[in-house]
N, C-alpha and C. Protein backbone atom coordinates (compact mmCIF):
# COMPACT_ATOMS: atom_id res chain seq x y z
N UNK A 1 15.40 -180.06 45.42
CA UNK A 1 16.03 -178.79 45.11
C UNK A 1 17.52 -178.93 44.81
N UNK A 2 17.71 -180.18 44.42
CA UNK A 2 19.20 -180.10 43.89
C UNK A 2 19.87 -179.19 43.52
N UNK A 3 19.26 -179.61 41.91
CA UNK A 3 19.69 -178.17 40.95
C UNK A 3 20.08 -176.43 41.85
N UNK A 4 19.20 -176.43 42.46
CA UNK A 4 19.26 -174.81 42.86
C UNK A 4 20.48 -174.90 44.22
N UNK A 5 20.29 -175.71 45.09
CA UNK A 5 21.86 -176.39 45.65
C UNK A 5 22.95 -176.38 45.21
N UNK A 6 23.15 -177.10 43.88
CA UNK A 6 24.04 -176.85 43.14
C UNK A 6 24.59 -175.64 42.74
N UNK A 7 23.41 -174.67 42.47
CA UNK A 7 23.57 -173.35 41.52
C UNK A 7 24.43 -172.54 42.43
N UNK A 8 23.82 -172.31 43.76
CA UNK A 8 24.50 -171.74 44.82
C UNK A 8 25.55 -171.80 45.64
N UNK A 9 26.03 -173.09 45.19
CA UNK A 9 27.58 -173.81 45.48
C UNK A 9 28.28 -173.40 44.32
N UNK A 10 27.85 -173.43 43.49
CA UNK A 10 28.55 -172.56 42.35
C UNK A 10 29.01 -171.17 42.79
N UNK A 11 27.73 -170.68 42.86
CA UNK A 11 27.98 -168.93 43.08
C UNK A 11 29.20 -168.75 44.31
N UNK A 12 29.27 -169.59 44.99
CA UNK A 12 30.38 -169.22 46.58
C UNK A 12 31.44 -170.26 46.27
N UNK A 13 31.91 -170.19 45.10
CA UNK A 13 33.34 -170.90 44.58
C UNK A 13 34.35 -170.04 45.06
N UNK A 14 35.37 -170.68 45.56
CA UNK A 14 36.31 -169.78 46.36
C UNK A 14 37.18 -169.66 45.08
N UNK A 15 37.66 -170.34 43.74
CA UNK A 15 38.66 -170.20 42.71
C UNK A 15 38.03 -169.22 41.97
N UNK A 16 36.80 -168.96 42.08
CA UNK A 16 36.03 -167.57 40.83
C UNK A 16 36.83 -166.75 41.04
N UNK A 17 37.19 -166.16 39.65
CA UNK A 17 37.93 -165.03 39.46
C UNK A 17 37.40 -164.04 39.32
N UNK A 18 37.71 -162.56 40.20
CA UNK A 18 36.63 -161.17 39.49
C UNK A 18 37.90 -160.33 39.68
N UNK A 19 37.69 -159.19 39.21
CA UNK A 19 38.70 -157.91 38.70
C UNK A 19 38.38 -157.36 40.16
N UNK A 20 39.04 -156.86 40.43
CA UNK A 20 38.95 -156.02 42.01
C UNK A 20 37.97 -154.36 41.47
N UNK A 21 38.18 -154.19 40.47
CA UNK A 21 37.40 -153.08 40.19
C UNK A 21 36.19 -153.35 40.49
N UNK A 22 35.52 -154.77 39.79
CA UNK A 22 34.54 -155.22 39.74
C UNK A 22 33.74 -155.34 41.16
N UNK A 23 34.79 -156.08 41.82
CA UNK A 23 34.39 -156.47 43.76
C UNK A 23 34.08 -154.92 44.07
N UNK A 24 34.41 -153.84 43.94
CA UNK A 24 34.38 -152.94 44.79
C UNK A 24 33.34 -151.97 44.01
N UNK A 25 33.15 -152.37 42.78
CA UNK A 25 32.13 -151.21 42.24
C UNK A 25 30.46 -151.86 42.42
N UNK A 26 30.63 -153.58 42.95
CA UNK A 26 29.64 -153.95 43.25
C UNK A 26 28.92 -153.60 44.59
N UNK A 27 29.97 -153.85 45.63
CA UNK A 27 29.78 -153.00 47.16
C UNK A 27 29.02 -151.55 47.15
N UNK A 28 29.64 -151.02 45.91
CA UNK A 28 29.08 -149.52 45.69
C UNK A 28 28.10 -149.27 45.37
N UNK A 29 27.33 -150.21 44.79
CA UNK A 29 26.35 -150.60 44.22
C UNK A 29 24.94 -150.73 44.82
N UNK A 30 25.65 -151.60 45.96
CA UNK A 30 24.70 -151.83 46.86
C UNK A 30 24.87 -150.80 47.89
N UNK A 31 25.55 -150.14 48.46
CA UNK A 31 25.52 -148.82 48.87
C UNK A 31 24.57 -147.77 48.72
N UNK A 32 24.89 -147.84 46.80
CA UNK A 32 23.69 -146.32 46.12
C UNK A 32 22.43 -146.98 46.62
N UNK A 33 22.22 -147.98 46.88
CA UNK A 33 21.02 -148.89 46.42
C UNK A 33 20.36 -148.62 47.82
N UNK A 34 20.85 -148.95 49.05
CA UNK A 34 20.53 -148.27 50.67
C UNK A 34 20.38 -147.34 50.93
N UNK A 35 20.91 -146.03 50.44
CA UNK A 35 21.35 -144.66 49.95
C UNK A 35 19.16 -144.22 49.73
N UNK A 36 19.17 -144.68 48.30
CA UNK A 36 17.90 -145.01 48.32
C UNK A 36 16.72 -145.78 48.40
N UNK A 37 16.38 -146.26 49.33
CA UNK A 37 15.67 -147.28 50.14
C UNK A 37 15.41 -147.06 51.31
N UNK A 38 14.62 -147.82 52.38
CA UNK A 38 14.49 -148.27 53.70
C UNK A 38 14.84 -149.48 54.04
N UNK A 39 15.97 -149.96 53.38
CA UNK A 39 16.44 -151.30 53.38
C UNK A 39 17.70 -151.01 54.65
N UNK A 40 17.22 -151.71 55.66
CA UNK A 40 18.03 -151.10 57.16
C UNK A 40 19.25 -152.41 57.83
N UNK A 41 18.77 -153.67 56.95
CA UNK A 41 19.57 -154.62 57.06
C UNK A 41 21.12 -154.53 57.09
N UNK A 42 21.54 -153.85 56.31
CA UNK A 42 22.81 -153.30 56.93
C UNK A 42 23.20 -151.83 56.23
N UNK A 43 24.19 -151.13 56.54
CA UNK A 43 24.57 -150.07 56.31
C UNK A 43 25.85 -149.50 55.69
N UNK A 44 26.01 -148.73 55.02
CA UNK A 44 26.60 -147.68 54.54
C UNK A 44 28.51 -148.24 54.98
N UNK A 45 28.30 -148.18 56.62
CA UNK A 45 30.19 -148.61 57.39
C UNK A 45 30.42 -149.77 56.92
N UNK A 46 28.77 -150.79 56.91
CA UNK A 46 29.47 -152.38 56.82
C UNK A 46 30.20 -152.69 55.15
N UNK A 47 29.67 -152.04 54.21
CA UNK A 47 30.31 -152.04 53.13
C UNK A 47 31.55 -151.52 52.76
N UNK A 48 31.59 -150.65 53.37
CA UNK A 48 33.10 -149.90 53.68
C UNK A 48 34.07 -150.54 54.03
N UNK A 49 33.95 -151.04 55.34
CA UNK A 49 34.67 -151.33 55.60
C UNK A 49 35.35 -153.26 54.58
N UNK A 50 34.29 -153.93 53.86
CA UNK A 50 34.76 -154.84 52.91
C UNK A 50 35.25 -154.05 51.69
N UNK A 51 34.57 -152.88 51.33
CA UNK A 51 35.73 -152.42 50.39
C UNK A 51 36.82 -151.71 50.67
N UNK A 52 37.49 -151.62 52.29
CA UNK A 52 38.83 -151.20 52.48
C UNK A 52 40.31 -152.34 52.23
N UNK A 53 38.97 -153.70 53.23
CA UNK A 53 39.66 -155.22 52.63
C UNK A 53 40.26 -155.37 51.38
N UNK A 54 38.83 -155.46 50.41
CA UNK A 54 39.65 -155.45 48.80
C UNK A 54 40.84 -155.00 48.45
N UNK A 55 40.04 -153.44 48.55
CA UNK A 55 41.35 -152.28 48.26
C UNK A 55 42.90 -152.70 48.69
N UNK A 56 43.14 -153.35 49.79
CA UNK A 56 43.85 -154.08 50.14
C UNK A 56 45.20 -154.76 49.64
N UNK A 57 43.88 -155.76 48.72
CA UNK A 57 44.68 -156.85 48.17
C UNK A 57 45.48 -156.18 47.17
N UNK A 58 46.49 -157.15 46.55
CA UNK A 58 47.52 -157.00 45.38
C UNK A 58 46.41 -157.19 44.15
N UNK A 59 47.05 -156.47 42.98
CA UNK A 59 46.72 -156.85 41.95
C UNK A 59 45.09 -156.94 41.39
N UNK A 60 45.46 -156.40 40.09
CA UNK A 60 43.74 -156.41 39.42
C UNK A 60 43.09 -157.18 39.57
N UNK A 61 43.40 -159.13 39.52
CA UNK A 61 42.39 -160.07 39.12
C UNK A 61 42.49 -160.63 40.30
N UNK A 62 41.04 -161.17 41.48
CA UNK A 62 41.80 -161.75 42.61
C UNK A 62 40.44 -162.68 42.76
N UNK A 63 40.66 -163.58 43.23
CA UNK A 63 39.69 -164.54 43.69
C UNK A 63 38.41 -164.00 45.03
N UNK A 64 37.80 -165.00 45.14
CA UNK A 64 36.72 -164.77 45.66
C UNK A 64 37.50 -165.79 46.78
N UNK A 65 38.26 -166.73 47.29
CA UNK A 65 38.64 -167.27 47.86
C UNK A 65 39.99 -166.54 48.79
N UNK A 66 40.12 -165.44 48.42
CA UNK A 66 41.30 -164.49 48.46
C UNK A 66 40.93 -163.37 49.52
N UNK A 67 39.81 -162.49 48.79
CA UNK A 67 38.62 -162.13 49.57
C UNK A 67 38.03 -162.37 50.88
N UNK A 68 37.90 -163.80 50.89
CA UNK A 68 37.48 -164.07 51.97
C UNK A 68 38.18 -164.00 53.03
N UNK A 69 39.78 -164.93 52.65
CA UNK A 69 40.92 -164.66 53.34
C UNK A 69 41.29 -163.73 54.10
N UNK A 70 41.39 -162.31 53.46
CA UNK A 70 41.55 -161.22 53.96
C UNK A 70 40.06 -160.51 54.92
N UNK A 71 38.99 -160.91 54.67
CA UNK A 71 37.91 -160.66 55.21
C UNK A 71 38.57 -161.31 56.76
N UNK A 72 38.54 -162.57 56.97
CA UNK A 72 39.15 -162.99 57.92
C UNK A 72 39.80 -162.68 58.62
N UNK A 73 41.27 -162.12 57.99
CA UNK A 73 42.60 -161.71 58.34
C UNK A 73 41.94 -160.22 59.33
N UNK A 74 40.74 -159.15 58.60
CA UNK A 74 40.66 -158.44 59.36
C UNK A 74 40.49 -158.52 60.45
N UNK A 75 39.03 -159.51 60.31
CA UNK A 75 38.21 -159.94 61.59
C UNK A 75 36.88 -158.93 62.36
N UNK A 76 37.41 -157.90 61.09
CA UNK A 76 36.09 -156.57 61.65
C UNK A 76 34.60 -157.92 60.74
N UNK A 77 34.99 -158.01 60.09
CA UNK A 77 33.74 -158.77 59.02
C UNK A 77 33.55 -160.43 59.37
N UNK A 78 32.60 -160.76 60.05
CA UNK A 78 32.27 -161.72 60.58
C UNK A 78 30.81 -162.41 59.13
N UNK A 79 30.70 -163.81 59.26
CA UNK A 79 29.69 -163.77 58.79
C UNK A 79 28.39 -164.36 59.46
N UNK A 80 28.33 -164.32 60.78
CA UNK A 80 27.64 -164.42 61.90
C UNK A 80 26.54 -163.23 61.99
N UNK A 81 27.12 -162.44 61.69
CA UNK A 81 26.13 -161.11 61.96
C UNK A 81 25.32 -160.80 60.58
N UNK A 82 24.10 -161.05 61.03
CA UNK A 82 23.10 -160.76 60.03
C UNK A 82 23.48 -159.60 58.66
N UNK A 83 23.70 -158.68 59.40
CA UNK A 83 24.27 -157.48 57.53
C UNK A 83 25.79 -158.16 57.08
N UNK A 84 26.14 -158.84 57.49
CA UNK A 84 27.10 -159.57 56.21
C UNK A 84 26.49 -160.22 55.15
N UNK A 85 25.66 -161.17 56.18
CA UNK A 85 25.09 -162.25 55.75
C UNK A 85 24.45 -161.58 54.10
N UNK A 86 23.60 -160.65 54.81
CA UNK A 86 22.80 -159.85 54.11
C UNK A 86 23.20 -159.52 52.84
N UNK A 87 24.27 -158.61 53.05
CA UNK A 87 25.41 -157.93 51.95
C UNK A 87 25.72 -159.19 50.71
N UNK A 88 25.99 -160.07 51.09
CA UNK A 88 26.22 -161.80 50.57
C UNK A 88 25.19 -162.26 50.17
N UNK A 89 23.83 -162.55 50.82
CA UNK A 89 22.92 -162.42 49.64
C UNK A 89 22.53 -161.97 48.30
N UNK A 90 22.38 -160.36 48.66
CA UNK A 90 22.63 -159.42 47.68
C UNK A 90 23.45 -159.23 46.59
N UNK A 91 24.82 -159.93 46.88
CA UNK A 91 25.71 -160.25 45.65
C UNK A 91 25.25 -160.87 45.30
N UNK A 92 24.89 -162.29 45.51
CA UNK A 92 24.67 -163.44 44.92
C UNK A 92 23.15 -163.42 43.94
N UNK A 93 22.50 -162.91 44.67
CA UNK A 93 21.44 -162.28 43.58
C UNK A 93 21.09 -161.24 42.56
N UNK A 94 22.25 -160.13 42.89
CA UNK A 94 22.17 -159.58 41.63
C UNK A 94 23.84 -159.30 40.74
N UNK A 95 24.70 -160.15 40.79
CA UNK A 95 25.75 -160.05 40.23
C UNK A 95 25.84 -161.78 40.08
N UNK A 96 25.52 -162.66 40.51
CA UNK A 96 25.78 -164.56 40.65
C UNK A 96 26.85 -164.56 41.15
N UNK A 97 27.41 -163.91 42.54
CA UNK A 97 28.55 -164.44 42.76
C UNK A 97 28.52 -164.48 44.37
N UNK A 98 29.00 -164.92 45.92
CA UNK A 98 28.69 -164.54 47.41
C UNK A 98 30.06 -165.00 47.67
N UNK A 99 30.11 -164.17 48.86
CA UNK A 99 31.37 -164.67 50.15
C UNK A 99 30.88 -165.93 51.02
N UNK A 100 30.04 -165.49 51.06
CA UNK A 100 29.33 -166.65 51.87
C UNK A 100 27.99 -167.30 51.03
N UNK A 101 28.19 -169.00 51.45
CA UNK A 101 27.35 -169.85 50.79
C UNK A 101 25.89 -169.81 51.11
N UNK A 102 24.75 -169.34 50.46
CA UNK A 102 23.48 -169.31 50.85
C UNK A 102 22.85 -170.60 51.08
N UNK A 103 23.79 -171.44 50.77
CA UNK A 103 22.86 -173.27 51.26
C UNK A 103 22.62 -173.05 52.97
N UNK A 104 22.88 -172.02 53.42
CA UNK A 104 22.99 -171.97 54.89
C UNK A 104 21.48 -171.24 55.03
N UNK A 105 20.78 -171.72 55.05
CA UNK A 105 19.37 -170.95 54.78
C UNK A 105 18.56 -170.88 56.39
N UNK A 106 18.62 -169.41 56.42
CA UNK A 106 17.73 -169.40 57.81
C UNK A 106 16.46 -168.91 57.62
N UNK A 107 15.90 -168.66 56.26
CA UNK A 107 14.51 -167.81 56.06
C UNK A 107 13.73 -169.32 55.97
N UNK A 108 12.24 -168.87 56.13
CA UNK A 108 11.22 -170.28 56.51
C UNK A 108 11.34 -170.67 54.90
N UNK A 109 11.35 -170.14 54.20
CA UNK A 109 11.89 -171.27 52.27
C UNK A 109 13.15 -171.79 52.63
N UNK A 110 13.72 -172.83 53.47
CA UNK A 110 15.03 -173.08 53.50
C UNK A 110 14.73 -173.82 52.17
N UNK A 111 16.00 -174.53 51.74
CA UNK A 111 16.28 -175.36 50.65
C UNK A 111 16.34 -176.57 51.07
N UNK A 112 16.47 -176.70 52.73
CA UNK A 112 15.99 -177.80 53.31
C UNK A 112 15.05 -177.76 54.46
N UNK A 113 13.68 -177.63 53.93
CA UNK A 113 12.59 -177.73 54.58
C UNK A 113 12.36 -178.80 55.38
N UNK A 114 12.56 -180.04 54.81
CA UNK A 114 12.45 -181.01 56.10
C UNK A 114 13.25 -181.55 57.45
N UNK A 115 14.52 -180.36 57.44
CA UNK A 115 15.55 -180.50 58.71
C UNK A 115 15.07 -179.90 59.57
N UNK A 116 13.79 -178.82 59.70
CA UNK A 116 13.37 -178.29 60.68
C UNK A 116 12.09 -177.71 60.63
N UNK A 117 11.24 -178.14 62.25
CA UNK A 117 10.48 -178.74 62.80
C UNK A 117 9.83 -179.89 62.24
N UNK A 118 8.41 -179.67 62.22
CA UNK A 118 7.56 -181.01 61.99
C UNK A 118 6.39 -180.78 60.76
N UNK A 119 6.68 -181.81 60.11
CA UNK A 119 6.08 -181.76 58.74
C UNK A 119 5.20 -182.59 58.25
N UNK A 120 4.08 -182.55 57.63
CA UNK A 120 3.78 -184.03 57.08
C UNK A 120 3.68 -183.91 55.14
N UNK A 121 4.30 -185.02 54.37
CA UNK A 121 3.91 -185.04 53.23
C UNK A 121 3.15 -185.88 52.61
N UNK A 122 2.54 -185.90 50.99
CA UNK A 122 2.04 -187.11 50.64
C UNK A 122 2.70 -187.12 49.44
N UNK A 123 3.35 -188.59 49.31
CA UNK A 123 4.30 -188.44 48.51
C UNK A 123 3.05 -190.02 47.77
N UNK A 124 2.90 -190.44 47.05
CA UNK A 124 1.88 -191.21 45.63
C UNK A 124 0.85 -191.68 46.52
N UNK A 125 -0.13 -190.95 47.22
CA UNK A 125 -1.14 -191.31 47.76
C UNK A 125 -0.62 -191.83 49.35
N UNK A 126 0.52 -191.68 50.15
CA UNK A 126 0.81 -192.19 50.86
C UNK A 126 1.38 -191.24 51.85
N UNK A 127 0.63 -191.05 53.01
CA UNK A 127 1.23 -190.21 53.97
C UNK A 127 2.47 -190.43 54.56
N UNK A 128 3.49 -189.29 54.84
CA UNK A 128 4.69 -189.56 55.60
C UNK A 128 4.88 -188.51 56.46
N UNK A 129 5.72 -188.20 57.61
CA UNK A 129 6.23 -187.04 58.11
C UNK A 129 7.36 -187.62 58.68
N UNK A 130 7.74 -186.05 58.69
CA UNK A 130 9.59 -186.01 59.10
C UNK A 130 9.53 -184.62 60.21
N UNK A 131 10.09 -185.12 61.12
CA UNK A 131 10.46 -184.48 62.47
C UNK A 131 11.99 -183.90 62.79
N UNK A 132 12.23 -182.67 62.57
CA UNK A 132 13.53 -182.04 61.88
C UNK A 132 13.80 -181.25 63.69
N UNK A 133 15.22 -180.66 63.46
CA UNK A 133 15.59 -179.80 64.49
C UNK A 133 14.70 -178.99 64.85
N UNK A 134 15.26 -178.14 66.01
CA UNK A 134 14.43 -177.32 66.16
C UNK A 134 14.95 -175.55 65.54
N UNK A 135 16.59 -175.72 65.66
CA UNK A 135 16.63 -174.50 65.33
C UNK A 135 16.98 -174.86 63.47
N UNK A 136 17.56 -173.81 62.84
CA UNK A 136 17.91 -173.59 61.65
C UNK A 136 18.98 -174.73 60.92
N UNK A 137 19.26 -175.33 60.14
CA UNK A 137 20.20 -176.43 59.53
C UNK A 137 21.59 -175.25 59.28
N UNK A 138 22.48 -176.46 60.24
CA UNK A 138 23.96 -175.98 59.52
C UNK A 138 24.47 -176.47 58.48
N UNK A 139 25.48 -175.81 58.57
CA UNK A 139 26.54 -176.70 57.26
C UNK A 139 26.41 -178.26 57.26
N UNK A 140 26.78 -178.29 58.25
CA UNK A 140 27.19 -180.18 58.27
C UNK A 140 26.14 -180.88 59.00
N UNK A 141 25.62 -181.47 58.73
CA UNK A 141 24.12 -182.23 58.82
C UNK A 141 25.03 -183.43 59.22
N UNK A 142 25.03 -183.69 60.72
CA UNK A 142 25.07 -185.24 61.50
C UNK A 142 24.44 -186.03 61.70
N UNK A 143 23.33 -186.21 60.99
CA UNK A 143 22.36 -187.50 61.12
C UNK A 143 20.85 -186.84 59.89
N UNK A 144 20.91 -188.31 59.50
CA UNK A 144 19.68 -188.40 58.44
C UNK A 144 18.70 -188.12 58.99
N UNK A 145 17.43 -187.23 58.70
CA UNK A 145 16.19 -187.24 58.76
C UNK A 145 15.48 -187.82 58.10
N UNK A 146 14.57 -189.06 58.92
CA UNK A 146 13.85 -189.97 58.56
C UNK A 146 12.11 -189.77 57.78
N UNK A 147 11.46 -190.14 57.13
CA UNK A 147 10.44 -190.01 57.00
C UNK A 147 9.67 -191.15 57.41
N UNK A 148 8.73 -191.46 57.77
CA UNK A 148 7.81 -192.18 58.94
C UNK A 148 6.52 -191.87 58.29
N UNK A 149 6.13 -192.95 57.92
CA UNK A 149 5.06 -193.77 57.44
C UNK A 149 3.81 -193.33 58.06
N UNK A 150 2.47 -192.82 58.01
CA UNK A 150 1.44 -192.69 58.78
C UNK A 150 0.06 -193.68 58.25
N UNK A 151 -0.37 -194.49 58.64
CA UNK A 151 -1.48 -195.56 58.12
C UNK A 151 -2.81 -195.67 58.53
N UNK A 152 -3.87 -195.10 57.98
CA UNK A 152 -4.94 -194.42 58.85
C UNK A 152 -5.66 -196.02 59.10
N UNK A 153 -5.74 -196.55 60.10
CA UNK A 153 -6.56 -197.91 60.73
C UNK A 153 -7.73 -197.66 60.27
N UNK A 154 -8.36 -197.00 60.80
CA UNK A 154 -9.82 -196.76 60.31
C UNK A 154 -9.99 -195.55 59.76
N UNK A 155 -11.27 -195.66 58.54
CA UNK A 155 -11.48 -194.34 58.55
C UNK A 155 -10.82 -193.77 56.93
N UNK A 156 -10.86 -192.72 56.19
CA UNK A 156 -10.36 -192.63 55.56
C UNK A 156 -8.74 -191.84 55.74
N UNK A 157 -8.07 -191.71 54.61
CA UNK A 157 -6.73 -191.11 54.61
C UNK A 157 -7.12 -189.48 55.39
N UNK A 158 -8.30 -188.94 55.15
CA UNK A 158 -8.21 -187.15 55.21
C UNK A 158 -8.45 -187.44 56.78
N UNK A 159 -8.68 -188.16 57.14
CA UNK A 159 -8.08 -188.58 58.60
C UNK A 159 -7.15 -187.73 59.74
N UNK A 160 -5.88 -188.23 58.72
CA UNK A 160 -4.70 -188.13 58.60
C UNK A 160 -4.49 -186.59 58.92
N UNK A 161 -4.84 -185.82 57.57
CA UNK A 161 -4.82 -184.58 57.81
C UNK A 161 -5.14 -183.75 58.89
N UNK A 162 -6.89 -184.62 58.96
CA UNK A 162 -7.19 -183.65 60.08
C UNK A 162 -6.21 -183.67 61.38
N UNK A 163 -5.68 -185.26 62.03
CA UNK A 163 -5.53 -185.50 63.06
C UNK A 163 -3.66 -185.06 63.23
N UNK A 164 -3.57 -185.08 62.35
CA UNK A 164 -1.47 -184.68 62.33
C UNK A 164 -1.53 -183.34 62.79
N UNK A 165 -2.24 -182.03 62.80
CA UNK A 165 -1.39 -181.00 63.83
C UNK A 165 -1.49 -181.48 65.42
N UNK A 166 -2.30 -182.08 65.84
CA UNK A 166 -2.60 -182.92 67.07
C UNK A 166 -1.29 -183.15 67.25
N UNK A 167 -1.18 -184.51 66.56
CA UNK A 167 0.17 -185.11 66.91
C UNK A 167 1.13 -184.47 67.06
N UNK A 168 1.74 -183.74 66.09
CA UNK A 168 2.51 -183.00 65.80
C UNK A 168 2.91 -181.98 67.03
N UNK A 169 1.23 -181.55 67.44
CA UNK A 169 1.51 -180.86 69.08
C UNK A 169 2.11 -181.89 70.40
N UNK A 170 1.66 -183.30 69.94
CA UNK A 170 2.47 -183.81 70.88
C UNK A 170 4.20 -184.41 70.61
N UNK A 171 4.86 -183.70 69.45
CA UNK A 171 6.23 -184.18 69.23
C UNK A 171 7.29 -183.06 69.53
N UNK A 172 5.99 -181.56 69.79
CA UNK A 172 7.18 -180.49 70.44
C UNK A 172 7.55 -180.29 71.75
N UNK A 173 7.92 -181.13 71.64
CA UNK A 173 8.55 -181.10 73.15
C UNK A 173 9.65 -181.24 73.14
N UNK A 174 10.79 -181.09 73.86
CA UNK A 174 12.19 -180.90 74.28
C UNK A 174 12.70 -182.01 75.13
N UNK A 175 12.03 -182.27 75.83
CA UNK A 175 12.59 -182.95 77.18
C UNK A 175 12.70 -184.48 77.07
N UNK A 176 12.39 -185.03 75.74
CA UNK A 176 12.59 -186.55 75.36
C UNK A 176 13.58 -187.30 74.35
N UNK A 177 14.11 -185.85 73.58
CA UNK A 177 15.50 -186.10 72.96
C UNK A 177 16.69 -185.04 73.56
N UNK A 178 16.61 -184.77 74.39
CA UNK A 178 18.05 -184.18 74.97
C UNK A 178 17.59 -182.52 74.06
N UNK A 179 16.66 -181.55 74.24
CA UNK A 179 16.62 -180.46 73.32
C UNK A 179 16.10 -181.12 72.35
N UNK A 180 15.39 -181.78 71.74
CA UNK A 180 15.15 -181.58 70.64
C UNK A 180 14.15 -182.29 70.27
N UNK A 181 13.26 -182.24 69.47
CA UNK A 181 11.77 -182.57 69.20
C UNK A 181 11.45 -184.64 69.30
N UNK A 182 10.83 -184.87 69.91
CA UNK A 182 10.95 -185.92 69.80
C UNK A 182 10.22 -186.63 68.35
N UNK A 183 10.75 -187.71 67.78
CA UNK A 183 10.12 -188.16 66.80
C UNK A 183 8.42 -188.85 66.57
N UNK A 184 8.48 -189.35 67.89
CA UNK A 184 7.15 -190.29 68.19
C UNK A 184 6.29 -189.47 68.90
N UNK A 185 4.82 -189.41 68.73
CA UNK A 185 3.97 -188.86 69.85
C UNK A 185 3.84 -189.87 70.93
N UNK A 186 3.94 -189.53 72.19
CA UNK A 186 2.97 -190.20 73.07
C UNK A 186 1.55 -190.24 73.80
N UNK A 187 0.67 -189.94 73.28
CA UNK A 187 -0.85 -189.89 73.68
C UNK A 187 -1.02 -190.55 75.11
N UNK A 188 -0.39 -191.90 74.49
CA UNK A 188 -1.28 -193.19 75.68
C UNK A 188 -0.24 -192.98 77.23
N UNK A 189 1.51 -192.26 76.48
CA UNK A 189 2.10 -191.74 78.14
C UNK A 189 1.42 -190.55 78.25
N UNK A 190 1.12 -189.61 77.97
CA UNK A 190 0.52 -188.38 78.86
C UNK A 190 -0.95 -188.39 79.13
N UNK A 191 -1.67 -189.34 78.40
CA UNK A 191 -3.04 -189.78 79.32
C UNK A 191 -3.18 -190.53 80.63
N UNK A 192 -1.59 -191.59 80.20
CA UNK A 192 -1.63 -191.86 81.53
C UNK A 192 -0.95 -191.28 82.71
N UNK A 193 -0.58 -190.24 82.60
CA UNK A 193 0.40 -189.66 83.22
C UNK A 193 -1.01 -188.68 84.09
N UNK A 194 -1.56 -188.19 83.39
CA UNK A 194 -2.67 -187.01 83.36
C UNK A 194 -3.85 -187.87 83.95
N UNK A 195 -3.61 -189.77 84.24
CA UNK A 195 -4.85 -190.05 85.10
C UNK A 195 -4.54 -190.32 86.29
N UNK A 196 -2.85 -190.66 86.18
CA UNK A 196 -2.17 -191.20 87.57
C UNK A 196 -2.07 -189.22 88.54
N UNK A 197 -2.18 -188.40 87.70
CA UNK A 197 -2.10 -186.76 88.45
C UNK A 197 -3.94 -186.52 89.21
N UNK A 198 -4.85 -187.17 88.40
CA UNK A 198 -6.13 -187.34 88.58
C UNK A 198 -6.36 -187.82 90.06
N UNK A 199 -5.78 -189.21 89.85
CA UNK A 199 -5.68 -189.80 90.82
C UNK A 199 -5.34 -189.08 92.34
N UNK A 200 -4.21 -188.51 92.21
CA UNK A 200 -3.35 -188.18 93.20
C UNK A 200 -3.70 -186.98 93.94
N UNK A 201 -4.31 -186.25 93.02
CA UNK A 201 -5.18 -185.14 93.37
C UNK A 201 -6.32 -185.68 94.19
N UNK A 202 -7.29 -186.66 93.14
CA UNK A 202 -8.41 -187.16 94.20
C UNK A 202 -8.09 -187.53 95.52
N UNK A 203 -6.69 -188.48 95.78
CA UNK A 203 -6.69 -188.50 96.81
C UNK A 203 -6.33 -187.42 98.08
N UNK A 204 -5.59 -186.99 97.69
CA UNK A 204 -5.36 -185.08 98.30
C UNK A 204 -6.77 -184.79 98.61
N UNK A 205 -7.49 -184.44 97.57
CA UNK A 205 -8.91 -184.06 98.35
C UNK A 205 -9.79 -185.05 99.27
N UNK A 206 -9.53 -186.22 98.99
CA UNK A 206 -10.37 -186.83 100.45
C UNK A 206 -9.57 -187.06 101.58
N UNK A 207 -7.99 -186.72 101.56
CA UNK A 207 -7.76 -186.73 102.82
C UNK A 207 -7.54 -185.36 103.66
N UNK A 208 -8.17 -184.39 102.85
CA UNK A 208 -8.51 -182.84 103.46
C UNK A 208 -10.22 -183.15 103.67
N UNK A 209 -10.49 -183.93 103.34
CA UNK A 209 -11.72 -183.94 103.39
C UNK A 209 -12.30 -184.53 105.14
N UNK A 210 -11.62 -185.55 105.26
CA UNK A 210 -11.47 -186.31 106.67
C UNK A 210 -10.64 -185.02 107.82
């Protein structure tokens, strides 16, 4: 998904130039547009109050990098809170332009699908999976996500298929990377874990038994 990566790093260029008429008749826009709808994601004040920002600034022609600035400077307009976010979508899809960068993708189509949870692909006849965070990808990605080879021993490849949500149930777990999904299943530790509990139990019952 390069290309479309790209496209959207485009659209949240902080040097784009727009007419302040423009910034504020777009807000309005999306206003009439809530006005009529059940679109509850955000409201009527939160636009307001970014077109008091604008209104603000100096001068007809002002950046999108300028904008933001002053978005800041207020501090009423966060882009943490979902109806910004929202509002910023909405530009970016029907005018090509956002305050905020949509590569930050929290809907299940991220643009990077394999940073989070657990996946398997077949990339030329050859199974792989990749074992991603657990919550949503930020900006800055601190470590590569690997893809990992799957090789069916016996048996054919659809194997594979069937037997990977299995696995997969054994890689959500938390408690083997510090929070966070472990990469490897362990079968052969929690069978044995689950015969040495067998055990321990049996013996519990024969010494209530005596």
């Amino acid at each position: 998904m390069q290309e479309i990566i790209a496209e959207r790093e485009k659209n949240a260029d902080i040097n784009r130039k727009l007419s302040k008429k423009r910034a504020i008749e777009n807000l309005k826009y999306l206003d009439h547009q809530i006005i009529h709808s059940n679109n509850r994601d955000y409201a009527s004040s939160d636009l307001q109050v970014m077109i008091d920002c604008i209104n603000e600034l100096e001068g007809p022609i002002i950046t999108v990098g300028e904008i933001k600035k002053e978005f800041k400077v207020k501090k009423q307009i966060s882009f943490r809170k979902k109806s910004f976010r929202r509002i910023c979508n909405d530009l970016e899809e029907l005018f090509g332009y956002t305050y905020n960068s949509s590569t930050r993708q929290t809907k299940q189509n991220s643009l990077f699908p394999g940073f989070k949870g657990i996946g398997l692909i077949n990339n030329n006849d050859d199974f792989y999976y990749y074992v991603g965070g657990e919550k949503n990808l930020k900006q800055k990605i601190s470590r590569a996500i690997r893809f990992r080879k799957i090789i069916a021993l016996t048996g054919s490849d659809d194997l594979i298929v069937t037997v990977f949500p299995d696995l997969a149930e054994l890689m959500s777990v938390k408690f083997v990377r510090n929070g966070q999904y472990t990469v490897l299943p362990f079968p052969i530790k929690y069978l044995r874990e689950f015969s040495e509990y067998q055990k321990r139990l049996s013996e519990m019952n024969r010494q209530n038994d005596l």
